[in-house]
Protein backbone atom coordinates (compact mmCIF):
# COMPACT_ATOMS: atom_id res chain seq x y z
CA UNK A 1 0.00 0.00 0.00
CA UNK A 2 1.24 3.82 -0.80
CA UNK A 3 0.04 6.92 0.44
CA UNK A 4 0.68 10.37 -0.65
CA UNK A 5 0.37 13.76 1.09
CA UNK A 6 1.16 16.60 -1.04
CA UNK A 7 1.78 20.22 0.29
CA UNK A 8 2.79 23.56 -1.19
CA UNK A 9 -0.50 24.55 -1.95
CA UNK A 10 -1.48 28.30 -1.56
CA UNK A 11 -2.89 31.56 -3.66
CA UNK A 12 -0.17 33.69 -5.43
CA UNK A 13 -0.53 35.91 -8.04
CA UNK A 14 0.13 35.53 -11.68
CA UNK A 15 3.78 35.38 -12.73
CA UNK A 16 4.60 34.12 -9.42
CA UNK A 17 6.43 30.54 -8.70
CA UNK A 18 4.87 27.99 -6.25
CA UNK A 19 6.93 24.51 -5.13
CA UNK A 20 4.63 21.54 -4.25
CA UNK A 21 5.25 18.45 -2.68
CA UNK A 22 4.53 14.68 -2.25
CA UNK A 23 5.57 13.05 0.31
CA UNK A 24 5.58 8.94 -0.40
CA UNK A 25 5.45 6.13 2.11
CA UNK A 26 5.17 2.61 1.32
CA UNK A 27 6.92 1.49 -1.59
CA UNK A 28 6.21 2.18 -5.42
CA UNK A 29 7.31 -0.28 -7.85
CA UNK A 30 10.05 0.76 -9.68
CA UNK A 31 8.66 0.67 -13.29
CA UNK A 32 5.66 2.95 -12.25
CA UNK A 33 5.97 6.52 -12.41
CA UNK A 34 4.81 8.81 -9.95
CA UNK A 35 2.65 11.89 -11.86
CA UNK A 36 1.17 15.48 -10.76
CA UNK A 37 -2.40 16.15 -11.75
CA UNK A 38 -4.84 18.83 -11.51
CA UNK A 39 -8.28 19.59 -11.34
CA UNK A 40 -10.18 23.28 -11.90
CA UNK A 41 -13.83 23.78 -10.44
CA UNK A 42 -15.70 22.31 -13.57
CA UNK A 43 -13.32 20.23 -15.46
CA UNK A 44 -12.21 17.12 -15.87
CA UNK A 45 -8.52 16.21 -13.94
CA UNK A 46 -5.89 16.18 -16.34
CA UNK A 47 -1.76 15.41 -16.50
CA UNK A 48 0.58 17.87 -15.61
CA UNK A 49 3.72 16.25 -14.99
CA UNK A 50 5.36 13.21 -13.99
CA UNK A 51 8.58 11.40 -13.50
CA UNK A 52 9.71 7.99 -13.29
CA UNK A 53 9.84 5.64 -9.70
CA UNK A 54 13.19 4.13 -10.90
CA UNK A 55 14.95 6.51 -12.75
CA UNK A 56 14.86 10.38 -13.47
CA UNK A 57 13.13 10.52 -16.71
CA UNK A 58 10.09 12.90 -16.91
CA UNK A 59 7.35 14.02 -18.92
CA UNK A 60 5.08 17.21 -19.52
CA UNK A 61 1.98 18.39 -20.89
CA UNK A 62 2.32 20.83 -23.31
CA UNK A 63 0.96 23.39 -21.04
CA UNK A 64 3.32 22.94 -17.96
CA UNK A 65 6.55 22.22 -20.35
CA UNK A 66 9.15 25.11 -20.44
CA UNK A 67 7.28 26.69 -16.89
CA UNK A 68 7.10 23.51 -14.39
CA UNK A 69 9.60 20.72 -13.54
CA UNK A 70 8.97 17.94 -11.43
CA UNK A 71 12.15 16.34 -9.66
CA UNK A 72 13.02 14.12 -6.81
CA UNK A 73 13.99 15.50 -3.67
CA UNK A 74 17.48 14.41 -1.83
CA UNK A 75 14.98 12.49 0.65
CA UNK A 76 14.12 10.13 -2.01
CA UNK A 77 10.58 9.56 -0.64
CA UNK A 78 9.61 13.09 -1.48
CA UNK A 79 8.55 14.32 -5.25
CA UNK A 80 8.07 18.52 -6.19
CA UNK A 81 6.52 20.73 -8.55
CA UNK A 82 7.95 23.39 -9.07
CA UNK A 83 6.04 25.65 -11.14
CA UNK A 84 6.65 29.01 -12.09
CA UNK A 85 5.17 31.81 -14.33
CA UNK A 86 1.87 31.04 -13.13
CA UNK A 87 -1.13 32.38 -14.94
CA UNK A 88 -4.77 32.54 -13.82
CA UNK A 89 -5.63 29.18 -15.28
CA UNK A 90 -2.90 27.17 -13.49
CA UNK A 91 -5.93 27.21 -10.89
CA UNK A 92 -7.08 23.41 -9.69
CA UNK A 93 -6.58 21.52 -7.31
CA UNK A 94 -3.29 19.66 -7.49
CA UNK A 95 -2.57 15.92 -6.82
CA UNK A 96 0.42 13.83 -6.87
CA UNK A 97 -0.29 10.04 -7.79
CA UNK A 98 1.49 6.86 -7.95
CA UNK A 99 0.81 3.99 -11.27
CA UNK A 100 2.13 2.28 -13.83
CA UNK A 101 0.35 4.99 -16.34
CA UNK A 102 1.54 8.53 -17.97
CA UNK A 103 -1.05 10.88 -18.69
CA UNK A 104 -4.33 9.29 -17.89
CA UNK A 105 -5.95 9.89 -14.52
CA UNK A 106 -7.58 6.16 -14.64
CA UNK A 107 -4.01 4.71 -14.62
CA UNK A 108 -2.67 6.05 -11.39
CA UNK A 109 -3.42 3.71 -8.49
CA UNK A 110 -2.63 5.35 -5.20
CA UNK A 111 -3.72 9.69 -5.20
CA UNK A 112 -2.82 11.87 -2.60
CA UNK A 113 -5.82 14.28 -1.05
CA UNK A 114 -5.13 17.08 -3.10
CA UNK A 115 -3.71 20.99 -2.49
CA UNK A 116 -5.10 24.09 -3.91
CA UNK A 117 -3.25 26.15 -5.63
CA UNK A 118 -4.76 29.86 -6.73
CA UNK A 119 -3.48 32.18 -9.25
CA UNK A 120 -4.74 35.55 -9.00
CA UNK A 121 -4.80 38.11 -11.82
């Protein structure tokens, strides 16, 4: 079993830069990757980032490419988001999850509870 509890979370204004984390306990199997995810009030939750359990590799959606990175932290256990340049619709509610998918919600196994993060104008 794996559980997640991300943090950062917080209202900033646009342009600003926000790190989140995601704390991990229990253990991931190496070949899954461990993704960032967001939902806005109204819209379906969709891929932000992610990077891989047993290596560094990562990926992006084309909107958080060139403005967010996602990278391990020296405590191995703990995953961030850093995301900067924020603009209005960065706005959701941000979750880090554990699976053996990429950019599909359905294919994360384990989700953390979520933290808001609001961009103001």
């Amino acid at each position: 079993h794996v559980q997640l509890v991300e943090s950062g979370g917080g209202l900033v204004q646009a342009g600003d830069s926000l790190t989140l984390s995601c704390e991990v306990s229990g253990r991931p199997f190496t070949s899954w990757r461990l993704g960032w995810l967001r939902q806005a009030p109204g819209k379906e939750r969709e891929f932000v980032a992610a990077i891989n359990w047993g290596n560094p590799a990562t990926y992006y959606s084309a909107t958080a490419k060139g403005r967010f990175t996602v990278r391990r932290g020296n405590v191995k256990n703990t995953v961030y988001l850093e995301m900067s340049s924020l603009k209005p619709e960065d706005t959701a509610v941000y979750f880090c999850a554990v699976g053996d998918g990429y950019s599909a919600p359905s294919s994360y196994r384990y989700w953390g509870q979520g933290t808001q993060v609001t961009v103001s104008s």
